[in-house]
Protein backbone atom coordinates (compact mmCIF):
# COMPACT_ATOMS: atom_id res chain seq x y z
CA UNK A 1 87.44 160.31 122.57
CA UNK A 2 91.31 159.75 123.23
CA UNK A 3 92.69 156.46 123.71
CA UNK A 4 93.34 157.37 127.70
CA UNK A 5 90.00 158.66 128.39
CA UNK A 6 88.64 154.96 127.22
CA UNK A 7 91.15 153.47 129.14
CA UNK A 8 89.86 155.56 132.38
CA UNK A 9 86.31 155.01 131.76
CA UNK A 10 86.71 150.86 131.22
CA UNK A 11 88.99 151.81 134.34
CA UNK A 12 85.85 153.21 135.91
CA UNK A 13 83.13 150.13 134.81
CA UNK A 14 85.91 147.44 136.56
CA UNK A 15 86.49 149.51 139.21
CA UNK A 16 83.07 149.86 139.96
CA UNK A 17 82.40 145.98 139.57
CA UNK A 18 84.49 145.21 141.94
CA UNK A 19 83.17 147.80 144.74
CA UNK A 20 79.97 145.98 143.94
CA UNK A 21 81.07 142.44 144.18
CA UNK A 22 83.43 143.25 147.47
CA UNK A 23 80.27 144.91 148.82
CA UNK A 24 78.39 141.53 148.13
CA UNK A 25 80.19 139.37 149.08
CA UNK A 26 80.91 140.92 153.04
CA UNK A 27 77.16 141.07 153.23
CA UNK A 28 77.43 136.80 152.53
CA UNK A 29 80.21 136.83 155.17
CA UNK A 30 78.31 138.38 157.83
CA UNK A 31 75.04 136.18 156.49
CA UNK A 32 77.26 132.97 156.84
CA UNK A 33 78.63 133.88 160.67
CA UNK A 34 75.12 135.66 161.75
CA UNK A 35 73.06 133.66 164.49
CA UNK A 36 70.56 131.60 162.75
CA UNK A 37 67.80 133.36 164.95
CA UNK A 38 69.04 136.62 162.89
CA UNK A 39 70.25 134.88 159.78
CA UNK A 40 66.93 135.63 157.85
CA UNK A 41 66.85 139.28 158.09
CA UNK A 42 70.31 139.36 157.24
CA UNK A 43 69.20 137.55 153.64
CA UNK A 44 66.52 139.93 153.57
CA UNK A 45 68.64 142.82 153.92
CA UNK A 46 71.39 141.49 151.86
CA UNK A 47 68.70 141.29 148.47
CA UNK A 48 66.99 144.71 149.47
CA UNK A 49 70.32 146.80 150.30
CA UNK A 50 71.48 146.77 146.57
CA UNK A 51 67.79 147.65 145.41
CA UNK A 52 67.75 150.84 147.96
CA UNK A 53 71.00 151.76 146.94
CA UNK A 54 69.70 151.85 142.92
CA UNK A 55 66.59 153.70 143.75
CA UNK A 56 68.01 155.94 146.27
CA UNK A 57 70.76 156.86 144.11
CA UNK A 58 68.70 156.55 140.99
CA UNK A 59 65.33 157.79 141.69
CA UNK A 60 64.74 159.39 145.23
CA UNK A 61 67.83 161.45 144.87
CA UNK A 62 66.89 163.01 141.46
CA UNK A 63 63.28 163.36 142.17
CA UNK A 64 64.48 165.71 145.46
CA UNK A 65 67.21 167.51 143.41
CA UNK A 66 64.96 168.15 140.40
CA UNK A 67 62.50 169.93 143.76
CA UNK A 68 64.85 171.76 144.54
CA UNK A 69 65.62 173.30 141.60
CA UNK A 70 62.49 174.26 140.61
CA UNK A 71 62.39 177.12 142.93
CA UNK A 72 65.72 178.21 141.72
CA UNK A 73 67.21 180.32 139.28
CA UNK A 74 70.19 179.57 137.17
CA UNK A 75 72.79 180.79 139.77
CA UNK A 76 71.16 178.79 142.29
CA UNK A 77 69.23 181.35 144.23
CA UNK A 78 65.90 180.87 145.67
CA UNK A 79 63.39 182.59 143.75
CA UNK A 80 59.82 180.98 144.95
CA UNK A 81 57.41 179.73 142.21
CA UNK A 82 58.82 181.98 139.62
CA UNK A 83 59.48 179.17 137.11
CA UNK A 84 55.79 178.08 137.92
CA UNK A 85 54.48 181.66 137.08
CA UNK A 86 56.49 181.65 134.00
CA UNK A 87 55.59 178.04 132.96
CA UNK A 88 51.81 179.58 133.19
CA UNK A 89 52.43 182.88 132.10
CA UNK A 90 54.94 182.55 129.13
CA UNK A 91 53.80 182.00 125.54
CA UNK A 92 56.04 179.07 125.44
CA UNK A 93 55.17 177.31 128.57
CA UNK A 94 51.26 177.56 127.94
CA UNK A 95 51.85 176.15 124.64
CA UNK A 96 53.60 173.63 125.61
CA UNK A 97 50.78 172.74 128.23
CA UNK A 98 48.11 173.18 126.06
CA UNK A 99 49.63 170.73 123.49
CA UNK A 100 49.95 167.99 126.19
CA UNK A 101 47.01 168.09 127.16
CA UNK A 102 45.64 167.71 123.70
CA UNK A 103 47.81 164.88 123.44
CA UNK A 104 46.99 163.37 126.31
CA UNK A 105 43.17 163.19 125.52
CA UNK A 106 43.73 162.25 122.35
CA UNK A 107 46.02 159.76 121.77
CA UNK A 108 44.39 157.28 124.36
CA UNK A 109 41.26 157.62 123.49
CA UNK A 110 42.15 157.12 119.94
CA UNK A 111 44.41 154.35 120.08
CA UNK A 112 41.85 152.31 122.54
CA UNK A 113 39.10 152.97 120.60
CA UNK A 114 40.66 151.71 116.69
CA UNK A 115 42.59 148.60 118.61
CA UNK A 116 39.70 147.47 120.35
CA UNK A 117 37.28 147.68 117.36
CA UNK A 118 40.14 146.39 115.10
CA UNK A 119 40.22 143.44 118.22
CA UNK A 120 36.34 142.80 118.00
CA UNK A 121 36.36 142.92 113.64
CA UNK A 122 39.14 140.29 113.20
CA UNK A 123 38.51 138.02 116.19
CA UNK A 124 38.47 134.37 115.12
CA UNK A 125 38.58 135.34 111.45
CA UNK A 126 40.70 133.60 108.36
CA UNK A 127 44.57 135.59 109.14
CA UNK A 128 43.91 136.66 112.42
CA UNK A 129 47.71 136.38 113.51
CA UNK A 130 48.51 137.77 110.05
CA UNK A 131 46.11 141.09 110.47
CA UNK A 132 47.68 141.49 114.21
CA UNK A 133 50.96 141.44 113.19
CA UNK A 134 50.42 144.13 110.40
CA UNK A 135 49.13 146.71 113.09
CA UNK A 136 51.39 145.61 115.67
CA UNK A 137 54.29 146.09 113.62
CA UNK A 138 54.67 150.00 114.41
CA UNK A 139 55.59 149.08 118.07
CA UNK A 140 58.79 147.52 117.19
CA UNK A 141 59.85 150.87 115.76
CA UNK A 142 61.06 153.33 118.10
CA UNK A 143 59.39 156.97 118.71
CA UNK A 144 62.77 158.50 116.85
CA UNK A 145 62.37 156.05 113.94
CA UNK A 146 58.45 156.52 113.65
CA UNK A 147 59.15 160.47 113.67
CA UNK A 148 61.62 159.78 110.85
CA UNK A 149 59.18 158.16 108.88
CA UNK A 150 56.25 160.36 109.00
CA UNK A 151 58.35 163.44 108.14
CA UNK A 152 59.10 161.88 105.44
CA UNK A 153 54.92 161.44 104.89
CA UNK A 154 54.55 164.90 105.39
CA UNK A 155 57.14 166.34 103.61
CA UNK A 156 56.62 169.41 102.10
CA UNK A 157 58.48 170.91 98.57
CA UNK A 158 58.09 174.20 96.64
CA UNK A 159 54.93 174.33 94.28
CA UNK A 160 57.41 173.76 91.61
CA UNK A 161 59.42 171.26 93.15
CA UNK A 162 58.78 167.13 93.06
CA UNK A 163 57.31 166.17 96.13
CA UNK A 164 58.99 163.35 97.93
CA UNK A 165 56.34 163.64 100.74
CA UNK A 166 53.23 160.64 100.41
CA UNK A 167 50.61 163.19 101.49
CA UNK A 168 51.87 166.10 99.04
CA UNK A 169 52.15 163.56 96.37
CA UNK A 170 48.62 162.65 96.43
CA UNK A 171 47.23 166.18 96.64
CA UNK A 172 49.60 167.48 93.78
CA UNK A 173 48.79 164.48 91.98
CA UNK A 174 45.17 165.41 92.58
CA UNK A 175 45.50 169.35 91.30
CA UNK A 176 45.99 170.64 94.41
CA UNK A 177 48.98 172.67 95.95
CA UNK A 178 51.43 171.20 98.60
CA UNK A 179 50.85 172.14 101.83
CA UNK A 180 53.09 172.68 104.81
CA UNK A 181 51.85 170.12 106.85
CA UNK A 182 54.47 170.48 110.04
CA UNK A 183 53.97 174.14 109.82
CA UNK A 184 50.79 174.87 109.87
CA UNK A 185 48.98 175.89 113.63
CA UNK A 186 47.46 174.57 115.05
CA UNK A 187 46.57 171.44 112.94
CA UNK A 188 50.55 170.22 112.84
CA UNK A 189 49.98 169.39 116.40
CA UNK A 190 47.00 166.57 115.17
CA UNK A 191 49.69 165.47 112.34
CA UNK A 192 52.31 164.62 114.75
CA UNK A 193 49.14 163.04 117.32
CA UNK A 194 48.75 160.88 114.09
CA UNK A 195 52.37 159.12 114.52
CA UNK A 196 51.48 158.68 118.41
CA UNK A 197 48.14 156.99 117.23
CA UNK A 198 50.03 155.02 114.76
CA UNK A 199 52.42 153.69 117.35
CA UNK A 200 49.67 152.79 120.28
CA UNK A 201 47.05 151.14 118.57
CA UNK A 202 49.16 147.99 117.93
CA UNK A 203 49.71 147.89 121.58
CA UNK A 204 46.16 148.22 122.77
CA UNK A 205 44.84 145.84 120.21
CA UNK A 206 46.84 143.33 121.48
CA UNK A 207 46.33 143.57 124.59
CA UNK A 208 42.34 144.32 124.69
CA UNK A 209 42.00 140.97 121.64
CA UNK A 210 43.56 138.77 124.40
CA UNK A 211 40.88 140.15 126.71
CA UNK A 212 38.29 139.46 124.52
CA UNK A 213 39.32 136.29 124.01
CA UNK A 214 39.25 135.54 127.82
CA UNK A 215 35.36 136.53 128.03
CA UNK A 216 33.56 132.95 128.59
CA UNK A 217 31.64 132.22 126.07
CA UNK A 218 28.55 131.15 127.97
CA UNK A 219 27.49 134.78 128.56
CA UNK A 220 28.02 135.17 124.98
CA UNK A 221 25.87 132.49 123.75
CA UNK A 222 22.92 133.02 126.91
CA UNK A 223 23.04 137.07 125.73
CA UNK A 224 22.41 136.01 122.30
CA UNK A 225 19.75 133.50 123.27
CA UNK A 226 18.00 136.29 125.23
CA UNK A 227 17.48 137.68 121.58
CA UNK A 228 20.21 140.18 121.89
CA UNK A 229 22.26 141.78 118.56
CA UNK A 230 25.52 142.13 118.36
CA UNK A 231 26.04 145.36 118.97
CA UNK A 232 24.17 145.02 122.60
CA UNK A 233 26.69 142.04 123.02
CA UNK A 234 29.26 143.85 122.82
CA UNK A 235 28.07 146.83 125.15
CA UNK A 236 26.74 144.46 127.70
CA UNK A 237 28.99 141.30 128.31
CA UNK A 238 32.19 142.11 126.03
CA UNK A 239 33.25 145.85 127.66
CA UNK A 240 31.97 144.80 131.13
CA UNK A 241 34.36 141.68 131.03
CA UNK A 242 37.36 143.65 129.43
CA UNK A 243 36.98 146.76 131.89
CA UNK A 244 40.24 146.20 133.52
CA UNK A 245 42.22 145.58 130.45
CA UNK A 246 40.91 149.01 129.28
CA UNK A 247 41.90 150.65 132.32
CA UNK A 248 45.50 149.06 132.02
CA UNK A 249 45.82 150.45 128.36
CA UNK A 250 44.09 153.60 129.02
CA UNK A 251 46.38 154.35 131.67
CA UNK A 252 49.87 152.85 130.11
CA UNK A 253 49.01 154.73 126.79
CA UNK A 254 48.62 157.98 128.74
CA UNK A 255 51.29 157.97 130.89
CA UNK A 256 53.51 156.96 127.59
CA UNK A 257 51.93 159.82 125.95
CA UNK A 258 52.42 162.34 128.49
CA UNK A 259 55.83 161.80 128.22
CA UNK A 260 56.25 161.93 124.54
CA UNK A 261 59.26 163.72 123.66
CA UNK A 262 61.33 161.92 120.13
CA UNK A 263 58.64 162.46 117.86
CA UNK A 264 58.21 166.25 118.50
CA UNK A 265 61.61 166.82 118.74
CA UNK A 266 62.32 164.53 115.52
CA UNK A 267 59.86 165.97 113.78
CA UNK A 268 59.83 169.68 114.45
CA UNK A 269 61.76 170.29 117.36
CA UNK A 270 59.19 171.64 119.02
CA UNK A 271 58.90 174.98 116.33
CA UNK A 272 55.61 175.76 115.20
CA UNK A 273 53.29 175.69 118.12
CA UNK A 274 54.10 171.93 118.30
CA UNK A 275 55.85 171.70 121.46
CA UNK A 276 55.24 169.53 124.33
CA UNK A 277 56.16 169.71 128.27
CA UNK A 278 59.08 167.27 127.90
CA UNK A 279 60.46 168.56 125.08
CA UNK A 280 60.39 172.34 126.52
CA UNK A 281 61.74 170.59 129.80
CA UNK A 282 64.33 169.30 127.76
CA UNK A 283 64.75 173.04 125.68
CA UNK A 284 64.96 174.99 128.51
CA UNK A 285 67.44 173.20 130.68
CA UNK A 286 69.97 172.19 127.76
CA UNK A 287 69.58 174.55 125.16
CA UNK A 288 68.43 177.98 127.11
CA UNK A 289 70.19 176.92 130.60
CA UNK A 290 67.24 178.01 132.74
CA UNK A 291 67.88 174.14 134.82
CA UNK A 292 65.15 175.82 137.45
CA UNK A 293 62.27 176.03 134.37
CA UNK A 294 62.79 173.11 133.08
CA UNK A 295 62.65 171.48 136.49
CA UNK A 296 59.78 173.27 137.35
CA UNK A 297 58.18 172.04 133.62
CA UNK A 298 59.43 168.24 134.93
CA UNK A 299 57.13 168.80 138.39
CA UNK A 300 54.31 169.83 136.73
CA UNK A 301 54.58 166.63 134.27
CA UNK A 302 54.63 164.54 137.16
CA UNK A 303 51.78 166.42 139.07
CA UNK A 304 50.16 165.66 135.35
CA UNK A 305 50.77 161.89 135.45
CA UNK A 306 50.33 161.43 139.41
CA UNK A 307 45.98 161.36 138.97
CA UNK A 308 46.62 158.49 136.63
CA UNK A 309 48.37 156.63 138.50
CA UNK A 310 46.05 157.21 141.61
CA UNK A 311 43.51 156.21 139.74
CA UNK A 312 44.90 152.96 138.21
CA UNK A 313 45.93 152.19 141.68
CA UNK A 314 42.73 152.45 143.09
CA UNK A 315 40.58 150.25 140.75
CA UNK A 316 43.55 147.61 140.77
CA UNK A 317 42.75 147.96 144.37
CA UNK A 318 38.95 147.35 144.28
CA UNK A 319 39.76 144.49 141.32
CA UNK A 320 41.49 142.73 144.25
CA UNK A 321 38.45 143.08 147.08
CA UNK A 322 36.23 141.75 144.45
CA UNK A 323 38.42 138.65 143.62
């Protein structure tokens, strides 16, 4: 970058600050001469106009655009749902499908299921805050610098060759040959759900322990006076108390996961049988420059996250009528 293009861009930010606060401040000018009958919906539209703006400009507008070119080709011309036949058709696009919706069964179901039992084990034991910090750790790492790390786990060298990889150390260590961990189909795609797990879990055990720890603790003690174990504890006042915490991880850990793009990309790039639908979004607009398929892959992951949200909406919703 040359010296005048930062120049123009810093240009471009101050430029653009002032727009904003000359736009701001006539909206308090005609706020501070308005009728007082009317001054209140000129507030109101004063704090919602930027907000619009932003979402128009930032969401609506690319959500339309991103429409209309999945019925396109790359010239531009109306083709129908030929990017959706392809995206169904096309070794690629199936694969890609296929993967997430592997992923997208696994992962939360997975990641619930070890941080809420991890939750339950280590509530109100000796280290609790220690033991919680050690799994939640992962979640300060970004999905680029987890990828990073477990290639390095999986790292693969010749038979011949000293194996810098944890995994291939042990089984070389143990007799056995190296294996090709990232490269073998279909079972890569469980290695890299294994980062994805790795990640979550910290997140849902948080989450679901301060649940737990909000369940009174007179059901507790009147279910164990009714002779119950502690298994039918658990089952019968502990997940019936914690069902909307569930549902809030269940959903936030697959909507994350459908969307999962840095560690396939970090770690294979998407070679192997490995890829995902963002990452083939992201391989067929940028790298093959077919902008209508990998719009069309970008509607059907939002047709794929759209039932979770509908459904998180809906028992938020009947949470509410209850309370």
């Amino acid at each position: 970058m040359t010296t005048a293009d930062l120049i123009g861009k810093i240009f471009v930010v101050i430029l653009g600050v002032a727009v904003f606060a000359a736009i701001i401040g006539l909206i308090l000018f005609f706020v501070d001469r308005a009728p007082k009958r009317g001054r209140d919906y000129w507030q109101l539209a004063g704090f919602l106009l930027p907000t619009a703006l932003l979402l128009g400009f930032g969401l609506i507008y690319p959500a339309i655009r991103t429409t209309t070119l999945a019925f396109a080709n790359r010239a531009g011309e109306f083709i129908g749902l030929d990017n959706f036949v392809w995206a169904f058709t096309q070794p690629a696009g199936l694969i890609s499908i296929r993967n997430s919706v592997i992923w997208v069964i696994l992962v939360p179901l997975l990641s619930t299921a070890i941080g809420l039992a991890y939750a339950v084990f280590i509530d109100k034991a000796r280290g609790e805050r220690v033991y919680k910090s050690l799994v939640f750790m992962p979640m300060a790492i970004s999905f680029v610098g987890a990828g990073v790390i477990w290639r390095f786990v999986y790292e693969y060298r010749g038979p011949n060759q000293d194996q810098i990889g944890l995994l291939n150390a042990v089984v070389t260590g143990l007799g056995g040959e190296p294996v090709r961990w990232l490269q073998e189909a279909p079972m890569n795609t469980f290695f890299l759900i294994v980062v994805m797990i790795w990640v979550q879990t910290g997140f849902a055990m948080v989450v679901l322990s301060a649940a737990i720890k909000g369940v009174p603790t007179e059901q507790i003690e009147a279910a164990e006076l009714d002779g119950t174990n502690a298994w039918q504890r658990f089952t019968n006042v502990t997940i019936p108390s914690i069902r909307g915490s569930l549902v809030v991880v269940v959903t936030t850990i697959s909507i994350a996961t459908l969307k999962v793009f840095d560690i396939v990309r970090t770690m294979t790039a998407g070679n192997f049988e490995t890829s995902v639908v963002a990452n083939e979004m992201y391989t067929q607009a940028f790298r093959a420059n077919e902008a209508g398929r990998g719009a069309a892959l970008a509607v059907i992951l939002f047709l794929m996250v759209l039932p979770i949200v509908i459904y998180n909406v809906n028992i938020l919703r009947k949470q509410r009528e209850i309370r």
